[in-house]
PDB file of N, CA and C in Angstrom:
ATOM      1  N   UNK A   1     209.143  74.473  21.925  1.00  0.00           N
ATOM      2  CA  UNK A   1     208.671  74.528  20.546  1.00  0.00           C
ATOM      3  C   UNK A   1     207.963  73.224  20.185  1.00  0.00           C
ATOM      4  N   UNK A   2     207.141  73.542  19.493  1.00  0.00           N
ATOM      5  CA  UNK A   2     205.868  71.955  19.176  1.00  0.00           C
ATOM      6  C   UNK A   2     206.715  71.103  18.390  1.00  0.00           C
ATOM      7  N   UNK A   3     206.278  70.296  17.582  1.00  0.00           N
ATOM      8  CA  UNK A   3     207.092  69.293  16.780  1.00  0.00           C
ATOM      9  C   UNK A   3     206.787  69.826  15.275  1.00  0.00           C
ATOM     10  N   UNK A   4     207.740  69.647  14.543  1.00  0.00           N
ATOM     11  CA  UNK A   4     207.720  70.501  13.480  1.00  0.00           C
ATOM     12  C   UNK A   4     206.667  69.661  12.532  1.00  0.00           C
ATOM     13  N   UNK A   5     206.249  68.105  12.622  1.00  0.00           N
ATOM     14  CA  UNK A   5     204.657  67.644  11.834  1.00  0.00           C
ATOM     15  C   UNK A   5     203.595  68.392  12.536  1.00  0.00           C
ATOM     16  N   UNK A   6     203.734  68.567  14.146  1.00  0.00           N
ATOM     17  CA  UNK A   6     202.675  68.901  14.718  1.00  0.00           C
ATOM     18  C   UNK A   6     202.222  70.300  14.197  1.00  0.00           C
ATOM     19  N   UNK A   7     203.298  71.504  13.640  1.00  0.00           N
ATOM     20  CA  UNK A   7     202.990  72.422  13.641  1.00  0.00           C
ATOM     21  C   UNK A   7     202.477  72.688  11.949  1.00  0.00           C
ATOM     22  N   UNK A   8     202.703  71.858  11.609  1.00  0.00           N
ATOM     23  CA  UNK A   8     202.496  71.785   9.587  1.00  0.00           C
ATOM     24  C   UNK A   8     201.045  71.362   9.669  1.00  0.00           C
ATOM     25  N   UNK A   9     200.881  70.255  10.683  1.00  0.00           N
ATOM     26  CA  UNK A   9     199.345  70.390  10.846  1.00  0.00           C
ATOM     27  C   UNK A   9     198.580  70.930  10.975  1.00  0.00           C
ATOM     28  N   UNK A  10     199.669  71.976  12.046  1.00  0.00           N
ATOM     29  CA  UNK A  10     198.181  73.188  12.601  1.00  0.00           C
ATOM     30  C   UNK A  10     198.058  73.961  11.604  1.00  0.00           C
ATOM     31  N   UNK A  11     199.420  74.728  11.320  1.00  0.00           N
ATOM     32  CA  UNK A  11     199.185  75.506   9.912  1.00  0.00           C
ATOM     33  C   UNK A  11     198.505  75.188   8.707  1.00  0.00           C
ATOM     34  N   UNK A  12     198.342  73.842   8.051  1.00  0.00           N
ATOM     35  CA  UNK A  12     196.984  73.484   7.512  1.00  0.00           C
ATOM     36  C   UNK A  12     195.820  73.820   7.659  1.00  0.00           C
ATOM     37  N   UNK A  13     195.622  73.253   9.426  1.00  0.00           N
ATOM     38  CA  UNK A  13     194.266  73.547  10.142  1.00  0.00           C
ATOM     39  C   UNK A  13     193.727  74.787   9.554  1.00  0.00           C
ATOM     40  N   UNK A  14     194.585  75.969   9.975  1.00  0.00           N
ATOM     41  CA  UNK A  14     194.499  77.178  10.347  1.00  0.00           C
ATOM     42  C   UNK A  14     193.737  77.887   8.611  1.00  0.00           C
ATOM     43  N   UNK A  15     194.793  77.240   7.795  1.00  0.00           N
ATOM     44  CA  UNK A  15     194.400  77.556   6.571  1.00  0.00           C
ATOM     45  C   UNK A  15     193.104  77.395   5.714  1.00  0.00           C
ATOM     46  N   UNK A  16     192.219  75.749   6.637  1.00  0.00           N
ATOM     47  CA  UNK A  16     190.896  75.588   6.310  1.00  0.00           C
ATOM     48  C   UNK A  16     190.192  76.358   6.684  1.00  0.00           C
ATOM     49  N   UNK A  17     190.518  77.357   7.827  1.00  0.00           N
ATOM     50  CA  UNK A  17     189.444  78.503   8.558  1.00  0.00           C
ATOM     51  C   UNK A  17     189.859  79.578   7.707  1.00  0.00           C
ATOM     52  N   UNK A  18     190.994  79.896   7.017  1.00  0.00           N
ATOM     53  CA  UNK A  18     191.200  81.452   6.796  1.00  0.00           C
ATOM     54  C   UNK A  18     190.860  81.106   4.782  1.00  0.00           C
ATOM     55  N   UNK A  19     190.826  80.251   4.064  1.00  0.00           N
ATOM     56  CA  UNK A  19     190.246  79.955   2.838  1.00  0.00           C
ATOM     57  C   UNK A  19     189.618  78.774   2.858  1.00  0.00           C
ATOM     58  N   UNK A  20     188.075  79.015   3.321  1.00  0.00           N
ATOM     59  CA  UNK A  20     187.426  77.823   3.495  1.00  0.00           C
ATOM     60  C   UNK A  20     187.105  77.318   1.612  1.00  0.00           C
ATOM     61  N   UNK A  21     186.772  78.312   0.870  1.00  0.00           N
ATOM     62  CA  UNK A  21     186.547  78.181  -0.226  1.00  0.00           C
ATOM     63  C   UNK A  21     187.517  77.493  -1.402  1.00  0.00           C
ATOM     64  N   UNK A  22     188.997  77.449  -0.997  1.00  0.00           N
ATOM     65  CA  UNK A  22     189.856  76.757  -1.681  1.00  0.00           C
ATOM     66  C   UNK A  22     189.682  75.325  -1.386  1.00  0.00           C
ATOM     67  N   UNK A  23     189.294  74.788  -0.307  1.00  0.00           N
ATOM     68  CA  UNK A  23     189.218  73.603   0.255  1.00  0.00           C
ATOM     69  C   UNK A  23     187.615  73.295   0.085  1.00  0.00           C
ATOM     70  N   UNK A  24     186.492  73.623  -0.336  1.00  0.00           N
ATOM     71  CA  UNK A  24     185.608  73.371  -1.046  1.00  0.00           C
ATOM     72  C   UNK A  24     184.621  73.445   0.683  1.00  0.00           C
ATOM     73  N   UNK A  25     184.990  74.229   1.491  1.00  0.00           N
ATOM     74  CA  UNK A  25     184.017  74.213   2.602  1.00  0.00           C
ATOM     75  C   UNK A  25     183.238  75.319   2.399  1.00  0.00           C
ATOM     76  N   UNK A  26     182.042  75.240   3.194  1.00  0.00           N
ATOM     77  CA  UNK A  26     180.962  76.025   3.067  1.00  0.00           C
ATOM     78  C   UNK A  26     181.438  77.636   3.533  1.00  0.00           C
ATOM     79  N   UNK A  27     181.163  78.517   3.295  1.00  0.00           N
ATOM     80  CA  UNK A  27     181.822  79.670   4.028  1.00  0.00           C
ATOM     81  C   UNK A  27     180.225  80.998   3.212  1.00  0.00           C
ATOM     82  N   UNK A  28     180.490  82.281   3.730  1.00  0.00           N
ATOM     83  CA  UNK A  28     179.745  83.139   4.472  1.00  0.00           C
ATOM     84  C   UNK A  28     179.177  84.170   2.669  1.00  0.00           C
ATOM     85  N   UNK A  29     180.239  83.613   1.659  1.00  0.00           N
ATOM     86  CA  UNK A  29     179.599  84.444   0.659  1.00  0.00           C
ATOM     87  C   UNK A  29     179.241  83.724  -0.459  1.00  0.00           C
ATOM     88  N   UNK A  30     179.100  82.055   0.019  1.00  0.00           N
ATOM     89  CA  UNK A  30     178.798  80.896  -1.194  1.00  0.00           C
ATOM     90  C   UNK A  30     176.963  80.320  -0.225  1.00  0.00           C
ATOM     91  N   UNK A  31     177.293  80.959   0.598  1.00  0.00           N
ATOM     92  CA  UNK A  31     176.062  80.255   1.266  1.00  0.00           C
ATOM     93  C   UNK A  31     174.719  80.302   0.563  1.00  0.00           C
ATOM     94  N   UNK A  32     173.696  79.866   0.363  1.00  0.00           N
ATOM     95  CA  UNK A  32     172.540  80.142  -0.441  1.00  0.00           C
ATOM     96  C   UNK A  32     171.203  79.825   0.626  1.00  0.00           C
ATOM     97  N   UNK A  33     170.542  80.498   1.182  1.00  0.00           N
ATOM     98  CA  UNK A  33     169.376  80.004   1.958  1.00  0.00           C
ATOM     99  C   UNK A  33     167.949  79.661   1.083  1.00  0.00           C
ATOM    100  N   UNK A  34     167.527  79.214   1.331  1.00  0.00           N
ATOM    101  CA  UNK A  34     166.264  78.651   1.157  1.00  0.00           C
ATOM    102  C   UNK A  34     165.242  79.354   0.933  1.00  0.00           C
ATOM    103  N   UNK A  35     164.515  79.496  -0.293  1.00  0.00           N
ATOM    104  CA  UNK A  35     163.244  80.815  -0.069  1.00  0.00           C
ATOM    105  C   UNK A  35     162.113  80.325   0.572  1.00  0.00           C
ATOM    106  N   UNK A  36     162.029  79.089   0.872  1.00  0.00           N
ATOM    107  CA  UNK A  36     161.145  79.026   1.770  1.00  0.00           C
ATOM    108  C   UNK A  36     161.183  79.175   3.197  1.00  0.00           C
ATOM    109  N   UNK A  37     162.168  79.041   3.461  1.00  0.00           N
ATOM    110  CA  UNK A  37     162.323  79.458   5.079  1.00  0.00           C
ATOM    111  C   UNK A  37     162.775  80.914   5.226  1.00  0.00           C
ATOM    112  N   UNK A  38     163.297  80.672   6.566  1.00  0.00           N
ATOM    113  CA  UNK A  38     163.627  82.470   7.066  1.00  0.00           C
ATOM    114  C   UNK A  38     164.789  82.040   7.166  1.00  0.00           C
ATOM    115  N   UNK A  39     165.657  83.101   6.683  1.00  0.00           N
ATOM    116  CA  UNK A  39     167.163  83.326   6.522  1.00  0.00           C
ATOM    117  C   UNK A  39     167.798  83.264   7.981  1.00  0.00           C
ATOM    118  N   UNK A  40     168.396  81.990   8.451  1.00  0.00           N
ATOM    119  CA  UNK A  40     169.640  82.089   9.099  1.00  0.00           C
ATOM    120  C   UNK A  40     170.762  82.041   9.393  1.00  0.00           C
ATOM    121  N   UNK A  41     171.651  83.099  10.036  1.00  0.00           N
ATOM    122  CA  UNK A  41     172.858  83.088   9.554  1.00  0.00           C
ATOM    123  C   UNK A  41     174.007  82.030  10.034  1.00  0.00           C
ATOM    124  N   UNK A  42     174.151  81.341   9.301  1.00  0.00           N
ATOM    125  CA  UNK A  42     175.308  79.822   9.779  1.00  0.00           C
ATOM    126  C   UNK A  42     176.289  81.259  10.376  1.00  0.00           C
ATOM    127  N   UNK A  43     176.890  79.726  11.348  1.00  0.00           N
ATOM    128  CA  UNK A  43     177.981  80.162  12.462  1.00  0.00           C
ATOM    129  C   UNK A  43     178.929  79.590  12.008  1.00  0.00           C
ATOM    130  N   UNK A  44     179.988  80.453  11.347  1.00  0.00           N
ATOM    131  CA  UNK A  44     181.157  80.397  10.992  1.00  0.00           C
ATOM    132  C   UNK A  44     182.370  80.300  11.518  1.00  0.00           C
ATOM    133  N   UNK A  45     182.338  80.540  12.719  1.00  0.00           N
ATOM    134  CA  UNK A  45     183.722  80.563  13.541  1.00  0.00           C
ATOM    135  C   UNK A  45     183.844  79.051  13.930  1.00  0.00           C
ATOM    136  N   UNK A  46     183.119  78.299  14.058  1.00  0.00           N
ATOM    137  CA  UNK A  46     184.115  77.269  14.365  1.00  0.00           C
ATOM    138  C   UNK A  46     183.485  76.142  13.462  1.00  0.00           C
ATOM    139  N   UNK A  47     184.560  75.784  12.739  1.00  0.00           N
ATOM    140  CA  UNK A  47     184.181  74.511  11.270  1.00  0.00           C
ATOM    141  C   UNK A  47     184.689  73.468  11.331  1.00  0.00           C
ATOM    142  N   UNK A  48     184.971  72.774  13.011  1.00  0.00           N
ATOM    143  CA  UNK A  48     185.361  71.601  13.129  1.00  0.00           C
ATOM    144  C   UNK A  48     184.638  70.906  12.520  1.00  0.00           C
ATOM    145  N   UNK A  49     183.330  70.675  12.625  1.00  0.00           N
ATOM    146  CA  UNK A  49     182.817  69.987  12.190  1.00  0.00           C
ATOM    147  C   UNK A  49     182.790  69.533  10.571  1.00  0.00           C
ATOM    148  N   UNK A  50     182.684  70.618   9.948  1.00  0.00           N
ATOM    149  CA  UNK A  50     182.881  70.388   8.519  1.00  0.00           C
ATOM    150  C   UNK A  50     184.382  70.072   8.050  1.00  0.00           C
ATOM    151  N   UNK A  51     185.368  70.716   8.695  1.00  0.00           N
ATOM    152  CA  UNK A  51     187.046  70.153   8.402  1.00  0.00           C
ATOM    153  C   UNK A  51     186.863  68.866   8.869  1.00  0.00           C
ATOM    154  N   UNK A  52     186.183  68.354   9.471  1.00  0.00           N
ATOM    155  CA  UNK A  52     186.059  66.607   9.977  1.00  0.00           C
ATOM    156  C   UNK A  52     185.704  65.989   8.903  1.00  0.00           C
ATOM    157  N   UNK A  53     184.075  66.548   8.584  1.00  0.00           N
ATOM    158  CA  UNK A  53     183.376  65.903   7.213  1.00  0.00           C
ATOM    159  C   UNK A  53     184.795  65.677   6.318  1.00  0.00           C
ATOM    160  N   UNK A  54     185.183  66.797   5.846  1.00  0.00           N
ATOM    161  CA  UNK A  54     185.666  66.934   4.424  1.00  0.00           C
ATOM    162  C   UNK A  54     187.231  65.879   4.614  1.00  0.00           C
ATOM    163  N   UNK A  55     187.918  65.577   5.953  1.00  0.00           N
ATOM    164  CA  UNK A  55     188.670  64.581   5.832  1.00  0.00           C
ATOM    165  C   UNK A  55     190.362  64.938   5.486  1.00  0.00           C
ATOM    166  N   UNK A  56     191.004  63.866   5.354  1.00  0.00           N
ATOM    167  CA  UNK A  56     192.172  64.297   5.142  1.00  0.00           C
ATOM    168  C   UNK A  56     192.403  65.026   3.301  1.00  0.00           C
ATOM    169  N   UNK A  57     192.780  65.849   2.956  1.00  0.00           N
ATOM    170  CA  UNK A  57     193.183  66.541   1.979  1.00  0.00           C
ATOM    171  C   UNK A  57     194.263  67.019   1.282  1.00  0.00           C
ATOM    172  N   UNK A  58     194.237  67.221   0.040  1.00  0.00           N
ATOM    173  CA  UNK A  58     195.353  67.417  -0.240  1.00  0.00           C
ATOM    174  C   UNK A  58     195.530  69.276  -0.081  1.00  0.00           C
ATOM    175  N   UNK A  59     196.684  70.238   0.179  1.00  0.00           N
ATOM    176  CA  UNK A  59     196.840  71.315   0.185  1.00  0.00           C
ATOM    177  C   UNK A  59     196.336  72.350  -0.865  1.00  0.00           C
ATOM    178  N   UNK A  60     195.618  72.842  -1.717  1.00  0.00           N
ATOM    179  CA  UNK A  60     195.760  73.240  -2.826  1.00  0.00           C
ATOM    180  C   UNK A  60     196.895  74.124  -3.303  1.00  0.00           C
ATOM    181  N   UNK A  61     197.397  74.239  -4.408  1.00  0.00           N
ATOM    182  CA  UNK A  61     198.610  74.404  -5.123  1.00  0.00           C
ATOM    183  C   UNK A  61     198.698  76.005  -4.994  1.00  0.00           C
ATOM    184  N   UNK A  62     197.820  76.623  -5.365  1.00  0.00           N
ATOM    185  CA  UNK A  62     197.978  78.363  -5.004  1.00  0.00           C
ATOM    186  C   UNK A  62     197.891  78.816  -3.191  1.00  0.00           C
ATOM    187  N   UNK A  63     197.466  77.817  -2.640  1.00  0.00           N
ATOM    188  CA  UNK A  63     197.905  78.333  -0.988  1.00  0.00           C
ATOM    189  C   UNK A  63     199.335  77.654  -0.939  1.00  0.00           C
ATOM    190  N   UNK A  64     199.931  77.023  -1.540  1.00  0.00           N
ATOM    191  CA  UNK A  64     201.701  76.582  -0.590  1.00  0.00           C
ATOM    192  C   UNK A  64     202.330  78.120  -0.498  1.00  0.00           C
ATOM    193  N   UNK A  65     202.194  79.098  -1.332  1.00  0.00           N
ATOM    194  CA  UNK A  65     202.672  79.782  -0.705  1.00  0.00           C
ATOM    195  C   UNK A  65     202.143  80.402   0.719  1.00  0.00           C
ATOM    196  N   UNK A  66     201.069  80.443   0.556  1.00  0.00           N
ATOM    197  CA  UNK A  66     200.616  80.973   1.964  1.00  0.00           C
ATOM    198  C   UNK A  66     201.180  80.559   3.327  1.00  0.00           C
ATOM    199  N   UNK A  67     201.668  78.854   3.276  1.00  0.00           N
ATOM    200  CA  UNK A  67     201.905  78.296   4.005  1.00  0.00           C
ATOM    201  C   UNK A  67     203.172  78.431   5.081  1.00  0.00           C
ATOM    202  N   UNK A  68     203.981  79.421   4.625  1.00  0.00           N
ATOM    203  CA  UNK A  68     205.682  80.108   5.178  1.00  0.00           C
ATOM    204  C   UNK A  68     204.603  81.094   6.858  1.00  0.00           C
ATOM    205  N   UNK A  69     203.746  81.885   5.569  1.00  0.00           N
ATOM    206  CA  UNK A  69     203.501  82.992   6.249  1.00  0.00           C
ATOM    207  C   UNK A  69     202.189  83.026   7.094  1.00  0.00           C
ATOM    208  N   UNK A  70     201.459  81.867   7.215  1.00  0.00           N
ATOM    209  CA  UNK A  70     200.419  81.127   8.495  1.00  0.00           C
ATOM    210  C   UNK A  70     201.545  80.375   9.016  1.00  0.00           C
ATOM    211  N   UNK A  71     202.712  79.880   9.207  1.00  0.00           N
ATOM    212  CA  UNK A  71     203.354  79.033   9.888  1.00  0.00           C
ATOM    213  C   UNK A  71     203.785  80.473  11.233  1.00  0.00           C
ATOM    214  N   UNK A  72     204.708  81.426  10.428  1.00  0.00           N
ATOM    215  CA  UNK A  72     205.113  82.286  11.019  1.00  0.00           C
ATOM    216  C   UNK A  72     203.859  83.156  12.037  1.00  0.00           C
ATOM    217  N   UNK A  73     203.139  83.233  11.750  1.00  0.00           N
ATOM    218  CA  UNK A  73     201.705  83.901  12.277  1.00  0.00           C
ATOM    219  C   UNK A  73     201.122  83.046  13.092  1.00  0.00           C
ATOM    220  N   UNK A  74     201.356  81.742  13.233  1.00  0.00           N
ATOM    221  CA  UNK A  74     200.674  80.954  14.131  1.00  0.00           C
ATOM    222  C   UNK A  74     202.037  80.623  15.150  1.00  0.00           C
ATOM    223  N   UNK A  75     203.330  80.694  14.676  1.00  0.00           N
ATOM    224  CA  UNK A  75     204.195  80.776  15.988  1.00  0.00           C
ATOM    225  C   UNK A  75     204.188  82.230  16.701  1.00  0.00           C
ATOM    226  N   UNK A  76     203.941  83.355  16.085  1.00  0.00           N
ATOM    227  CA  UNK A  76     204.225  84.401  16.904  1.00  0.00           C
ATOM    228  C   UNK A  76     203.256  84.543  17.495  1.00  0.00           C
ATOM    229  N   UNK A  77     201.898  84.067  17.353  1.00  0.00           N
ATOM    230  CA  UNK A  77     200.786  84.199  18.366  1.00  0.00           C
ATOM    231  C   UNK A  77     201.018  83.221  19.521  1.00  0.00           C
ATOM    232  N   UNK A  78     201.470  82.322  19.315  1.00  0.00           N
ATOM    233  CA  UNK A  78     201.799  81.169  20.448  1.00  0.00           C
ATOM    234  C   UNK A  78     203.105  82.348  21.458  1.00  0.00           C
ATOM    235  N   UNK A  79     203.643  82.683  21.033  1.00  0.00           N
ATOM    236  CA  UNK A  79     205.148  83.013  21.834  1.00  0.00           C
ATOM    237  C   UNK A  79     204.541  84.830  22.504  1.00  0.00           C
ATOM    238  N   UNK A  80     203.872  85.022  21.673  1.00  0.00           N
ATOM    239  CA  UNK A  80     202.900  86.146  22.237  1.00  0.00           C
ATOM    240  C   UNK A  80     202.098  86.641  23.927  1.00  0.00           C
ATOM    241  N   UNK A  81     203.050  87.348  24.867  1.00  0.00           N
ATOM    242  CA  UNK A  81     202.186  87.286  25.950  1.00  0.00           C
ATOM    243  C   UNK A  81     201.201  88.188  25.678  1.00  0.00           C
ATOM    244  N   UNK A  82     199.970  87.913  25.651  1.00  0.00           N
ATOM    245  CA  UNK A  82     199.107  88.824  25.341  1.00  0.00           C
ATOM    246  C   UNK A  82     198.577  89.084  26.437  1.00  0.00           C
ATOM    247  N   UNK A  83     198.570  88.490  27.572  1.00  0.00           N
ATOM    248  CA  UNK A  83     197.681  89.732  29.086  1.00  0.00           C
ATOM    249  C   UNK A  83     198.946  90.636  29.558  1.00  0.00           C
ATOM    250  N   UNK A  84     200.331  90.250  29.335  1.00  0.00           N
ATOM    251  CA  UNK A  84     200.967  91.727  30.062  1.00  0.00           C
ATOM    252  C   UNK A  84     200.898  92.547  29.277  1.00  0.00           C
ATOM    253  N   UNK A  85     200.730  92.436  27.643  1.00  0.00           N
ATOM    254  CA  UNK A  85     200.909  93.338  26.591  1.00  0.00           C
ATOM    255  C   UNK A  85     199.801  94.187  27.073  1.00  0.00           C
ATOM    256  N   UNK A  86     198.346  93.342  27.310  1.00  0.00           N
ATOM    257  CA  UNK A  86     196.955  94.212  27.254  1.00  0.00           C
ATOM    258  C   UNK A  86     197.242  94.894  28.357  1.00  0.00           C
ATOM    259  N   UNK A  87     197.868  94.390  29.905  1.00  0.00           N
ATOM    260  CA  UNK A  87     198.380  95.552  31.022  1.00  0.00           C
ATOM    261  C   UNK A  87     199.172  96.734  30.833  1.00  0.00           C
ATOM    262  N   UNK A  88     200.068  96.455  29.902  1.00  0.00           N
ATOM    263  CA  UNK A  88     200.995  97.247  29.198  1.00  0.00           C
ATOM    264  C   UNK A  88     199.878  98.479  28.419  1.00  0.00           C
ATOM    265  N   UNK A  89     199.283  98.413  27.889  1.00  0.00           N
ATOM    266  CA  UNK A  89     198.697  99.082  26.783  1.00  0.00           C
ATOM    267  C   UNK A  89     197.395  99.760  27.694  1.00  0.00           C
ATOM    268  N   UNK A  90     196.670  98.880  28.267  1.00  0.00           N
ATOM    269  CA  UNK A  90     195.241  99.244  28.837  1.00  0.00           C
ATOM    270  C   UNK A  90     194.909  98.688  30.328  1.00  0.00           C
ATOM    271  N   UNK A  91     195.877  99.841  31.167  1.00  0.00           N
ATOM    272  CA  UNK A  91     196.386  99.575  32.467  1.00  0.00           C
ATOM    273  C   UNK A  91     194.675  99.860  32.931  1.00  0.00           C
ATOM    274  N   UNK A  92     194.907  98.659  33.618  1.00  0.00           N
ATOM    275  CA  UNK A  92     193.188  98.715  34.609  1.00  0.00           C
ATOM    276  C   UNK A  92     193.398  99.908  35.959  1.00  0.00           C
ATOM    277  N   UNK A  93     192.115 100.613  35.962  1.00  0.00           N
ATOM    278  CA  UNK A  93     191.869 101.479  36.683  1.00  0.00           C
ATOM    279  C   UNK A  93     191.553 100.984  37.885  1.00  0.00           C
ATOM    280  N   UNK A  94     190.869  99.851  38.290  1.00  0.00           N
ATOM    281  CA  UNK A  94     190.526  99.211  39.278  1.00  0.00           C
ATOM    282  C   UNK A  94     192.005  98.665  40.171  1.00  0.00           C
ATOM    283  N   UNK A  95     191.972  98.991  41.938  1.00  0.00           N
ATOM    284  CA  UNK A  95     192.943  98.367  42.403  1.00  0.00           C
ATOM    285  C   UNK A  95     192.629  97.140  42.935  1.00  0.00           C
ATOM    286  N   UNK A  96     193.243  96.504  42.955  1.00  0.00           N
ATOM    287  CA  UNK A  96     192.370  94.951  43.570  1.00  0.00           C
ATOM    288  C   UNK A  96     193.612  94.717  44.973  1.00  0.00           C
ATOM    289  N   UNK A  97     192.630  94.416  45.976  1.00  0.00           N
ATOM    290  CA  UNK A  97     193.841  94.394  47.052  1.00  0.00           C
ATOM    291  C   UNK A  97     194.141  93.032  46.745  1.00  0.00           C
ATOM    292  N   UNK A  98     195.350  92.546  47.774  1.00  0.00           N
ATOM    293  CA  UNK A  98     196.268  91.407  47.204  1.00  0.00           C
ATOM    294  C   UNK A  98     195.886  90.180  48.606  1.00  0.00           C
ATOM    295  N   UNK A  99     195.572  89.430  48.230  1.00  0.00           N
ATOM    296  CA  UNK A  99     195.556  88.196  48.810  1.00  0.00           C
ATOM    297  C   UNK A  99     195.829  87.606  49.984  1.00  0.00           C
ATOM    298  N   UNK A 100     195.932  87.949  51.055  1.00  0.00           N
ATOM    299  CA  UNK A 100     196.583  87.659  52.670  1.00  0.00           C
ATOM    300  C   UNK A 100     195.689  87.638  53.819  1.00  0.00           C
ATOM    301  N   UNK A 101     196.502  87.536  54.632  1.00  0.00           N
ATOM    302  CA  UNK A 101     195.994  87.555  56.171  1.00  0.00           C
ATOM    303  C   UNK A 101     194.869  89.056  56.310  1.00  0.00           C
ATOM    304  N   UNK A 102     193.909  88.836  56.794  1.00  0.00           N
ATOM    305  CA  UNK A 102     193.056  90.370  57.127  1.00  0.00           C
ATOM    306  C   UNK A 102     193.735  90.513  58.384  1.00  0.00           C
ATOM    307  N   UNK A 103     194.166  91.626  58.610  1.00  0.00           N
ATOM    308  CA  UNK A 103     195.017  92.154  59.971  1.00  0.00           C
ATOM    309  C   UNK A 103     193.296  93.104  60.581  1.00  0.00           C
ATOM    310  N   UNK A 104     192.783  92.705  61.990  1.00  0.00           N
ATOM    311  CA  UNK A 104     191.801  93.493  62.459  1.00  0.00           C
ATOM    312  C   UNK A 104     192.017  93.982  63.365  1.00  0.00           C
TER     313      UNK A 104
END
């Protein structure tokens, strides 16, 4: 198990990607393009860069609650095997022979 600051961190983290707009970051329905240029669409999935800009912060007061239930959601994805689940669920059709000596 991570360290319980380490994981208050991430769950923060996590929270600047899932309400970029409470934390005053740019996000996908505040965006405004330019009428002089041609509309392109910013890449949203990864906002390191702007969670860097914007610095250390304070939490805003209507996400603490959120914060129980991204803690819990970011440990069960960690503890999560997700390739036997996907074998489990969406057994590959392909046999792959196994690794050894070629006997000729």
């Amino acid at each position: 198990d991570p360290d319980p600051e380490e994981q208050a961190r991430n769950v923060r983290h996590l929270s600047k990607y899932i309400f970029p707009l409470q934390y005053g970051l740019p996000n996908a329905f505040g965006h405004l393009a330019n009428k002089n240029e041609t509309y392109r669409q910013p890449n949203f999935s990864d906002r390191e860069y702007d969670i860097k800009l914007l610095g250390r912060c304070k939490t805003p007061k209507r996400l603490k609650d959120t914060l129980p239930l991204l803690d819990k959601l970011l440990w069960r994805h960690g503890k999560c095997g997700y390739k036997p689940l996907r074998d489990k669920i969406c057994p590959s059709k392909v046999w792959i022979m196994p690794l050894g000596p070629l006997l000729c």
